[in-house]
PDB file of N, CA and C in Angstrom:
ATOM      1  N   UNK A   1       0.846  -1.189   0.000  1.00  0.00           N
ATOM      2  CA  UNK A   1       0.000   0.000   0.000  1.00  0.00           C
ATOM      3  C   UNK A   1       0.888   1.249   0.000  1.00  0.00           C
ATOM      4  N   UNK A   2       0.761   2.456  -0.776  1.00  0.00           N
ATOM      5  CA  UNK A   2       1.430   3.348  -0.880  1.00  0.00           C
ATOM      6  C   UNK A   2       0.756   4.417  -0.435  1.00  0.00           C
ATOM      7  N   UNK A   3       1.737   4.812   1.062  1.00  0.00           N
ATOM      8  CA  UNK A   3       1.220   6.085   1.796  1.00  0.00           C
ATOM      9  C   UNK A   3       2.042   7.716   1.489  1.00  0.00           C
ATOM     10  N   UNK A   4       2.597   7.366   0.288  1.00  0.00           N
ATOM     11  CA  UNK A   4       3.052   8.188   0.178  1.00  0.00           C
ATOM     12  C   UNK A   4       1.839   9.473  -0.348  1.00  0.00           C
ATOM     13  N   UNK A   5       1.384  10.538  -0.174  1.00  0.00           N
ATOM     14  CA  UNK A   5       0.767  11.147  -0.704  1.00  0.00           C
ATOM     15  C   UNK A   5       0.587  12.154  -2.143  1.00  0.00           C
ATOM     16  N   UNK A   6      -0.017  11.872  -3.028  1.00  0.00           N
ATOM     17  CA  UNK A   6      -0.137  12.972  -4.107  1.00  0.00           C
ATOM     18  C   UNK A   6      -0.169  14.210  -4.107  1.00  0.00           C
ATOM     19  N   UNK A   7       0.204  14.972  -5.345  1.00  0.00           N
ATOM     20  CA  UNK A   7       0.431  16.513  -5.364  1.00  0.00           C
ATOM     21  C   UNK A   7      -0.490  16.991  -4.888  1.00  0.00           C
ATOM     22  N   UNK A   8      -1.908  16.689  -5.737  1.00  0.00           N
ATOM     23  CA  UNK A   8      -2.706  17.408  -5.167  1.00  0.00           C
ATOM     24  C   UNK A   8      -3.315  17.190  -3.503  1.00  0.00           C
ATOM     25  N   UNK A   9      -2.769  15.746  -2.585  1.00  0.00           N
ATOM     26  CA  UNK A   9      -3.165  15.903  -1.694  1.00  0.00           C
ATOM     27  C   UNK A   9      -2.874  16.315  -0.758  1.00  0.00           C
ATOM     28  N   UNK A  10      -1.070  16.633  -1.037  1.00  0.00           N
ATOM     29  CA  UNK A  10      -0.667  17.698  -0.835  1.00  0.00           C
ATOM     30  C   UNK A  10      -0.923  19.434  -0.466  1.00  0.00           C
ATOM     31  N   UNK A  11      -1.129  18.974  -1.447  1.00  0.00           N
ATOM     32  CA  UNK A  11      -1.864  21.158  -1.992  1.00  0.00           C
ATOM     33  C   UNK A  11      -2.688  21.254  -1.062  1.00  0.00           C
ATOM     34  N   UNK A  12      -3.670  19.852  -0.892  1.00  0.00           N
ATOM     35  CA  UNK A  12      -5.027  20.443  -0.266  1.00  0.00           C
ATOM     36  C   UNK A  12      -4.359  20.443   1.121  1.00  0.00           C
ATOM     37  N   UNK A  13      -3.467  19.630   1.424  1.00  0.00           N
ATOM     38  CA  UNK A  13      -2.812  19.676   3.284  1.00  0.00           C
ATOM     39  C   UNK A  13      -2.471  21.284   3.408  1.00  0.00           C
ATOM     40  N   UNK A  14      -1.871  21.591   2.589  1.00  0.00           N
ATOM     41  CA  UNK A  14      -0.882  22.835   2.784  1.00  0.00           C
ATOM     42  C   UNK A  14      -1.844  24.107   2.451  1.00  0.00           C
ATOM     43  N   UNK A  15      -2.892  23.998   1.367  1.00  0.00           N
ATOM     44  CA  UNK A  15      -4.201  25.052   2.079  1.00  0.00           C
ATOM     45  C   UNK A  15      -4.730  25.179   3.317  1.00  0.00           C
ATOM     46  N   UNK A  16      -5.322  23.726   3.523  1.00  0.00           N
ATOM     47  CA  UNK A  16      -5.751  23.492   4.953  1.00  0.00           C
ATOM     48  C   UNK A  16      -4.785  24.094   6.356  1.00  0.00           C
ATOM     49  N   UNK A  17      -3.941  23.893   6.084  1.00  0.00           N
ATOM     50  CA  UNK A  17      -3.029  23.919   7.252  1.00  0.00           C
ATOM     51  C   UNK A  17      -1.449  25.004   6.935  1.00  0.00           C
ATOM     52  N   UNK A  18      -1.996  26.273   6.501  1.00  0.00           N
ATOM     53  CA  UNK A  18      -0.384  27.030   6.097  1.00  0.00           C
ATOM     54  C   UNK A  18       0.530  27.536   7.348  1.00  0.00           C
ATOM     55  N   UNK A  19       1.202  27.691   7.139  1.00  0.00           N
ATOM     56  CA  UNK A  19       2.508  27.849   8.123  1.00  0.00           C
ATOM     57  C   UNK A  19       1.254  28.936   9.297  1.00  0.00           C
ATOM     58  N   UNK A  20       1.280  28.720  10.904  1.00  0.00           N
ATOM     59  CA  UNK A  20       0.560  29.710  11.338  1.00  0.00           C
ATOM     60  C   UNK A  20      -0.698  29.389  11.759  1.00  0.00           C
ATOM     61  N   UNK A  21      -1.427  28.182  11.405  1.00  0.00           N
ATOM     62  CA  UNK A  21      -2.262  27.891  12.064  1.00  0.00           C
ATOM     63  C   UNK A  21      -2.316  26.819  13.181  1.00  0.00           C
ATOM     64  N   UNK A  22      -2.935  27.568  14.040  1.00  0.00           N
ATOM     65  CA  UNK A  22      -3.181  26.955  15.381  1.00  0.00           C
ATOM     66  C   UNK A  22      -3.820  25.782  15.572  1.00  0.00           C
ATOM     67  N   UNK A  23      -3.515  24.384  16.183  1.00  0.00           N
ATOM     68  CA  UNK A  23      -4.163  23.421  16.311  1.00  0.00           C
ATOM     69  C   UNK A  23      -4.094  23.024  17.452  1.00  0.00           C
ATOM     70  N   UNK A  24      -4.982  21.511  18.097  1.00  0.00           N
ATOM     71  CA  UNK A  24      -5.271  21.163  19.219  1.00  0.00           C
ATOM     72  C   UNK A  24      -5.345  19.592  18.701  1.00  0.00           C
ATOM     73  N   UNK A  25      -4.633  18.792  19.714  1.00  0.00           N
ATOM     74  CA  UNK A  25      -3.853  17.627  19.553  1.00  0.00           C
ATOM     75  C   UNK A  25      -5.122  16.798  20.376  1.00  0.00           C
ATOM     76  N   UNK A  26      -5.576  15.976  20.215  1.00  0.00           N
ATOM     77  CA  UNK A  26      -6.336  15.235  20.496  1.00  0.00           C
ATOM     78  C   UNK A  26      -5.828  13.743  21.651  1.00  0.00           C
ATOM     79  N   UNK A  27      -5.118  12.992  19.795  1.00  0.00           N
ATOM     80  CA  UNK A  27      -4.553  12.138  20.485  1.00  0.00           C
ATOM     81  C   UNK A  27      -3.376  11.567  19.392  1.00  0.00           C
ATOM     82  N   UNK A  28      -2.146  11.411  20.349  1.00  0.00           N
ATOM     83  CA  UNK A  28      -0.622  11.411  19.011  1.00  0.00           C
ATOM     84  C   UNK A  28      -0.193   9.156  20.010  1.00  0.00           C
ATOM     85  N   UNK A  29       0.260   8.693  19.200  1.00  0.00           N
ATOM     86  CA  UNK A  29       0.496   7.152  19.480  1.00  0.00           C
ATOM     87  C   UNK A  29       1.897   7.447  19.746  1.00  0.00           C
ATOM     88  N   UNK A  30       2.672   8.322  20.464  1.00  0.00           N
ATOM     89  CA  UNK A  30       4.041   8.280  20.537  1.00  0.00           C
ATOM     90  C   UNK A  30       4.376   8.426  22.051  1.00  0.00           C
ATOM     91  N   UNK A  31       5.223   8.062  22.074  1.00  0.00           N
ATOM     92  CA  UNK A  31       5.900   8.995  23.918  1.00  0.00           C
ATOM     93  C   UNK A  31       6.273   9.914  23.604  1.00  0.00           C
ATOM     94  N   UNK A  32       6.843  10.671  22.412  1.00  0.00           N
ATOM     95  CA  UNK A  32       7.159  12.354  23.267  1.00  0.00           C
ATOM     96  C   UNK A  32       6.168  13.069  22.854  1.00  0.00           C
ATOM     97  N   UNK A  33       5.055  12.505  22.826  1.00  0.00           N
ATOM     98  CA  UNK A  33       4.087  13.120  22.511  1.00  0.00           C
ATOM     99  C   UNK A  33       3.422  14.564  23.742  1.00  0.00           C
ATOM    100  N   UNK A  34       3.122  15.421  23.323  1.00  0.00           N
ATOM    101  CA  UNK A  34       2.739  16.676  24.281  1.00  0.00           C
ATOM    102  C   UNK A  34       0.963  15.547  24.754  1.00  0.00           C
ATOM    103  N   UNK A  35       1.064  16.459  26.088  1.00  0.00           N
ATOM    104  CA  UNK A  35      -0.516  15.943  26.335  1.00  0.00           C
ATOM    105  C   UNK A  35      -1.811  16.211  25.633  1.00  0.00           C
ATOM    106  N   UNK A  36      -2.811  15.162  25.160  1.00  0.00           N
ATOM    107  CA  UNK A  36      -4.304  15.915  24.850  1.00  0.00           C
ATOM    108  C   UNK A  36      -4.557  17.127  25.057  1.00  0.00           C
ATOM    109  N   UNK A  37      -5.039  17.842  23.892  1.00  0.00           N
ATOM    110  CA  UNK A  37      -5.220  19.099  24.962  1.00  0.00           C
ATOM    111  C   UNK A  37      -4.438  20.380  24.521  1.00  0.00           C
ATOM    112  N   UNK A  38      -3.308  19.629  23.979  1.00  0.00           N
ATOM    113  CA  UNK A  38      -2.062  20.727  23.947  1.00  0.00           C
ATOM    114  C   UNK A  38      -2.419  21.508  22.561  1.00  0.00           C
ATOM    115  N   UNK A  39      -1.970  22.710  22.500  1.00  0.00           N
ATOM    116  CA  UNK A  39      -2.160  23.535  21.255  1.00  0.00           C
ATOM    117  C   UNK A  39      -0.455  23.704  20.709  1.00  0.00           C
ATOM    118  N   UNK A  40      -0.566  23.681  19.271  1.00  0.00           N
ATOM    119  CA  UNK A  40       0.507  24.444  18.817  1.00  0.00           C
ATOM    120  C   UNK A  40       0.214  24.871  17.645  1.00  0.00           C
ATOM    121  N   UNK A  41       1.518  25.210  16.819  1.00  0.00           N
ATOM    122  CA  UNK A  41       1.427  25.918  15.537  1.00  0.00           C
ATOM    123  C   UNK A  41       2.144  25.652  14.714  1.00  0.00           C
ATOM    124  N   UNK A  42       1.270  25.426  13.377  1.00  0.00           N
ATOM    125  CA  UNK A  42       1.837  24.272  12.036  1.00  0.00           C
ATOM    126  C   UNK A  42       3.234  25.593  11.825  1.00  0.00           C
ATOM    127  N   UNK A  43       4.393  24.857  11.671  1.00  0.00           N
ATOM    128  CA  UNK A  43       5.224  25.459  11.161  1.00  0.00           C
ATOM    129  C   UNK A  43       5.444  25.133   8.898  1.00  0.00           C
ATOM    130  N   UNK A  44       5.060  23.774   8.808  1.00  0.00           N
ATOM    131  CA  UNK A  44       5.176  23.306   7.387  1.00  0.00           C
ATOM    132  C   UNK A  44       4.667  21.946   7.387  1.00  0.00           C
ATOM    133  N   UNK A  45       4.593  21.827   5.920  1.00  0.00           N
ATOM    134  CA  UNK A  45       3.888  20.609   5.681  1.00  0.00           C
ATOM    135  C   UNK A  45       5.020  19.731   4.339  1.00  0.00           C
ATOM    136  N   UNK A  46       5.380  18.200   5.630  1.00  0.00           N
ATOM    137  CA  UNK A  46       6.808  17.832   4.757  1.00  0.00           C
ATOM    138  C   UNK A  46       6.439  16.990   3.609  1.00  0.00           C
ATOM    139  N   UNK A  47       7.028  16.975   2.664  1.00  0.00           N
ATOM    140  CA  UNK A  47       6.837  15.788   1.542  1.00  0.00           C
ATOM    141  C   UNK A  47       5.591  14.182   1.508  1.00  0.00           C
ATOM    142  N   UNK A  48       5.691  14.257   2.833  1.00  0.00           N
ATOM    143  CA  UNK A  48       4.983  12.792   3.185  1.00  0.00           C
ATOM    144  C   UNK A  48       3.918  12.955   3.510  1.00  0.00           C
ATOM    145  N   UNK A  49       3.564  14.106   3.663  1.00  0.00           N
ATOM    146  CA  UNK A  49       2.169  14.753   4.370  1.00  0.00           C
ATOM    147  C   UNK A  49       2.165  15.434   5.941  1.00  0.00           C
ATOM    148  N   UNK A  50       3.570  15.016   6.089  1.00  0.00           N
ATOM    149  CA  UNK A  50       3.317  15.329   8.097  1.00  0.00           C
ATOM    150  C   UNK A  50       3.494  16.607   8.336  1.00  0.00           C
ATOM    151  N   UNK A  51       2.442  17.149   9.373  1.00  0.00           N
ATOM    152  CA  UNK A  51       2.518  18.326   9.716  1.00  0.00           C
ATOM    153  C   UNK A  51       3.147  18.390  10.573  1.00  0.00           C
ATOM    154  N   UNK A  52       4.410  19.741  10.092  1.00  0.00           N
ATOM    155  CA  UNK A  52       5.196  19.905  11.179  1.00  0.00           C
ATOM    156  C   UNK A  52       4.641  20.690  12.449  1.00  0.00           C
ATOM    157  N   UNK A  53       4.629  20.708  13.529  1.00  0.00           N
ATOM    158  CA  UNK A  53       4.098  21.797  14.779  1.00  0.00           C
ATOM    159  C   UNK A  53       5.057  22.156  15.759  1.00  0.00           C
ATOM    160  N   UNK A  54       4.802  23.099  16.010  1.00  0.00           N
ATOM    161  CA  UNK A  54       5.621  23.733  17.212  1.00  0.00           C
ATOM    162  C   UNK A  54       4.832  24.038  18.666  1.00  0.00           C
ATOM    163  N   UNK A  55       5.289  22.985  19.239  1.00  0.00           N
ATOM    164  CA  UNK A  55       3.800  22.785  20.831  1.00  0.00           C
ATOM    165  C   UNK A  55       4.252  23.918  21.598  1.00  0.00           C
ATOM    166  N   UNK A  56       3.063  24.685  22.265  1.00  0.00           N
ATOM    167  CA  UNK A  56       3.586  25.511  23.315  1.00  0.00           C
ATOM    168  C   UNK A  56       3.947  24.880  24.683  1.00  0.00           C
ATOM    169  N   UNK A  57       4.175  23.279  24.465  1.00  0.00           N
ATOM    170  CA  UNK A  57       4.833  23.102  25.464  1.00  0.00           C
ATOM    171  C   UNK A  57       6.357  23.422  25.415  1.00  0.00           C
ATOM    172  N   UNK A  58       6.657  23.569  23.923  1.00  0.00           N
ATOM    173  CA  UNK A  58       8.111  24.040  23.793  1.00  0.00           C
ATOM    174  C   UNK A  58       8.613  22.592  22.869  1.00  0.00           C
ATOM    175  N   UNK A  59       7.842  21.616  22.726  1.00  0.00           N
ATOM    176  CA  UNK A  59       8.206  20.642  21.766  1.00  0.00           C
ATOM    177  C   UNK A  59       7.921  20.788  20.397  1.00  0.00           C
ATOM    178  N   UNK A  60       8.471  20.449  19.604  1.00  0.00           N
ATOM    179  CA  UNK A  60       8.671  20.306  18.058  1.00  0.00           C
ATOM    180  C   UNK A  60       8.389  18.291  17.597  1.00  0.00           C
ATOM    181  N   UNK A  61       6.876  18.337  17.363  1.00  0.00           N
ATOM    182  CA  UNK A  61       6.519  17.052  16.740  1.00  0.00           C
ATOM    183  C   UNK A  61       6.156  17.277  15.711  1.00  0.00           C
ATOM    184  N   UNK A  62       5.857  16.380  14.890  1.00  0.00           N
ATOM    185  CA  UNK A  62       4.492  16.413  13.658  1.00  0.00           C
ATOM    186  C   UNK A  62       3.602  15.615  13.574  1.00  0.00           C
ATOM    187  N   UNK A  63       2.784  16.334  13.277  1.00  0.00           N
ATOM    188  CA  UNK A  63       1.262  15.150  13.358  1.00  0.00           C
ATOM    189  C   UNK A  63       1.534  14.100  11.740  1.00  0.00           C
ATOM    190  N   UNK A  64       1.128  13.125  12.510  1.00  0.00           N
ATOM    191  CA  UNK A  64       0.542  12.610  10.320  1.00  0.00           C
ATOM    192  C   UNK A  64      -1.185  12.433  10.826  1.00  0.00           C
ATOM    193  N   UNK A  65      -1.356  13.191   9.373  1.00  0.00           N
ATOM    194  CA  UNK A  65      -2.461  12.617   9.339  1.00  0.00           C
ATOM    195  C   UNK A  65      -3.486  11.657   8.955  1.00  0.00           C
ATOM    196  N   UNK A  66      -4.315  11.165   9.448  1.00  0.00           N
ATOM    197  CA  UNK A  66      -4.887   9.733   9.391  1.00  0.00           C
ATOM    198  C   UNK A  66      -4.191   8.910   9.965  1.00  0.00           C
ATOM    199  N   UNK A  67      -3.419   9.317  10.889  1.00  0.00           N
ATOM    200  CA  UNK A  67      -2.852   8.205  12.196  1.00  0.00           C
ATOM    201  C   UNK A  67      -3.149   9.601  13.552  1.00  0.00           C
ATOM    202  N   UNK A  68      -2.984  10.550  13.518  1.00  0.00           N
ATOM    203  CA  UNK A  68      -2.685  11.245  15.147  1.00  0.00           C
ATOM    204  C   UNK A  68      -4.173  12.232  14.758  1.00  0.00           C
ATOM    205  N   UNK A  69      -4.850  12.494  16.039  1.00  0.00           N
ATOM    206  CA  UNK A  69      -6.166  12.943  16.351  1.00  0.00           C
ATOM    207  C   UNK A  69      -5.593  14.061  16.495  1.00  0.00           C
ATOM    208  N   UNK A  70      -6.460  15.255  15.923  1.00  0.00           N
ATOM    209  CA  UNK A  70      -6.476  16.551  16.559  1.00  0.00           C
ATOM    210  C   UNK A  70      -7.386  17.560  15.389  1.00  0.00           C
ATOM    211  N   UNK A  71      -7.015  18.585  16.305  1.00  0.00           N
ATOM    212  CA  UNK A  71      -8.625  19.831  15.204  1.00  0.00           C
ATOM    213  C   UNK A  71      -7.641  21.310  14.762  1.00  0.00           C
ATOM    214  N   UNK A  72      -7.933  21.712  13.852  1.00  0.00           N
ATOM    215  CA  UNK A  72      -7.278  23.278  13.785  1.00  0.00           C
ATOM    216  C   UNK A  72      -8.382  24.038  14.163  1.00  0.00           C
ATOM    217  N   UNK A  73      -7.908  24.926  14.683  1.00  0.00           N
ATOM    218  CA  UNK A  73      -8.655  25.738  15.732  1.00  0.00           C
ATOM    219  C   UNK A  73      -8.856  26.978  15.194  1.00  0.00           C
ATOM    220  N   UNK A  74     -10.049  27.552  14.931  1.00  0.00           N
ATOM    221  CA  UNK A  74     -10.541  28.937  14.065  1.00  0.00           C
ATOM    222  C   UNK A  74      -9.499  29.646  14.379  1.00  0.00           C
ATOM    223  N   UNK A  75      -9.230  30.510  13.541  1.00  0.00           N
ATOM    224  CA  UNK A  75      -8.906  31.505  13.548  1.00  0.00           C
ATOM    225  C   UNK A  75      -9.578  32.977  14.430  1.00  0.00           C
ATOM    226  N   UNK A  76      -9.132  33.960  15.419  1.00  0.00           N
ATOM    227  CA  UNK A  76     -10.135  34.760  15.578  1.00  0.00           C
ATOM    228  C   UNK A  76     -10.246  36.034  14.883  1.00  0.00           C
ATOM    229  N   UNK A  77     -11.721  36.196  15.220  1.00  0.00           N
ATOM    230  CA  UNK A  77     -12.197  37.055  14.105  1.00  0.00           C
ATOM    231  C   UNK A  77     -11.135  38.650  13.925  1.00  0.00           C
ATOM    232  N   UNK A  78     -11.167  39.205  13.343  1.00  0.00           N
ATOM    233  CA  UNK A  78     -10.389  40.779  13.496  1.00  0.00           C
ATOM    234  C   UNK A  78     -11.744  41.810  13.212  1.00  0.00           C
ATOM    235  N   UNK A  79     -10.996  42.605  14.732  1.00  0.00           N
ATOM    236  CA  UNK A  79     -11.808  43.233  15.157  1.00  0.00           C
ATOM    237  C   UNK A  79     -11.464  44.513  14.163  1.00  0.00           C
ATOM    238  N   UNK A  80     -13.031  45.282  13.678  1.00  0.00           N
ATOM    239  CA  UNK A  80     -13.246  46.506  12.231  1.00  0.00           C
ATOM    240  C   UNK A  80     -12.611  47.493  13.414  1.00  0.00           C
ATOM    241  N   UNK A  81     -12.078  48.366  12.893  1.00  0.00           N
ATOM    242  CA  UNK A  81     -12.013  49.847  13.263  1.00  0.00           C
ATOM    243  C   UNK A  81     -12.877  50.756  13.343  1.00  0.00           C
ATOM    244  N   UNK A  82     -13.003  50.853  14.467  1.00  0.00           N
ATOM    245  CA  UNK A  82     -14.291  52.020  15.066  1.00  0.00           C
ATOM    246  C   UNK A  82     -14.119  53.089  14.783  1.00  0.00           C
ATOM    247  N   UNK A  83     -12.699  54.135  14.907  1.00  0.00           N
ATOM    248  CA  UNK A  83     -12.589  55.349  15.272  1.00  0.00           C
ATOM    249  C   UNK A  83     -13.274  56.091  14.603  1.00  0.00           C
ATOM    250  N   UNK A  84     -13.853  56.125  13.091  1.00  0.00           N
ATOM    251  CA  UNK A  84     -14.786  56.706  12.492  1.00  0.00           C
ATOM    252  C   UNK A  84     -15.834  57.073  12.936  1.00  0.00           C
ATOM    253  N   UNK A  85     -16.399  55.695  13.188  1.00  0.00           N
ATOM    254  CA  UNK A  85     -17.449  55.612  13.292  1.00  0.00           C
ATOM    255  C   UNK A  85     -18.102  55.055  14.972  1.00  0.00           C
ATOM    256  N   UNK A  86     -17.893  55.820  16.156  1.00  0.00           N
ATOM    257  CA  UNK A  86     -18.478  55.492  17.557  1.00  0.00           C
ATOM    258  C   UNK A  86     -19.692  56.369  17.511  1.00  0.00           C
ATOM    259  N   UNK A  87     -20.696  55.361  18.093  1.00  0.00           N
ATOM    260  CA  UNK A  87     -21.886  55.738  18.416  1.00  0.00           C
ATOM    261  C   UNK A  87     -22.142  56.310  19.889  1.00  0.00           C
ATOM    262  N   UNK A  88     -22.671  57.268  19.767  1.00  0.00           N
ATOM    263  CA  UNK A  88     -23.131  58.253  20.933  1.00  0.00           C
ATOM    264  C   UNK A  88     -24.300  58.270  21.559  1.00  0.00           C
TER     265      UNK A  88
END
């Protein structure tokens, strides 16, 4: 079976997930794995599909996906500029 992944499924990892977005680790099958729970931030997405992350526990893992559980986490909204326009 070949897990290697295609261009385009590629492309679609590296839309999904560009350098900067925030995720939340569910569940990783490793020991240096950070705890459930933990958030970090995709630094890149390598040849094989694995997302690289940078945990704010201060660890550097990568998820693969379709083996390690976890969610990317919205983005928050940006807040419009009022100064124009405050209501009185």
């Amino acid at each position: 079976m070949n897990n290697i992944p295609s261009r385009e499924q590629l492309e679609r990892l590296r839309k999904r997930y560009p350098p900067g977005t925030r995720v939340r680790l569910q569940y990783m099958d490793d020991p240096q794995a950070p705890p459930p729970g933990t958030m970090g931030t995709v630094q890149y997405i390598d040849d094989l599909g694995q997302i690289g992350v940078n945990w704010d526990t201060g660890s550097s893992l990568s998820l693969i996906p379709g083996k390690d559980s976890f969610s990317k986490i919205p983005a928050p909204e940006k807040q419009k500029k009022r100064s124009d326009n405050w209501e009185r």
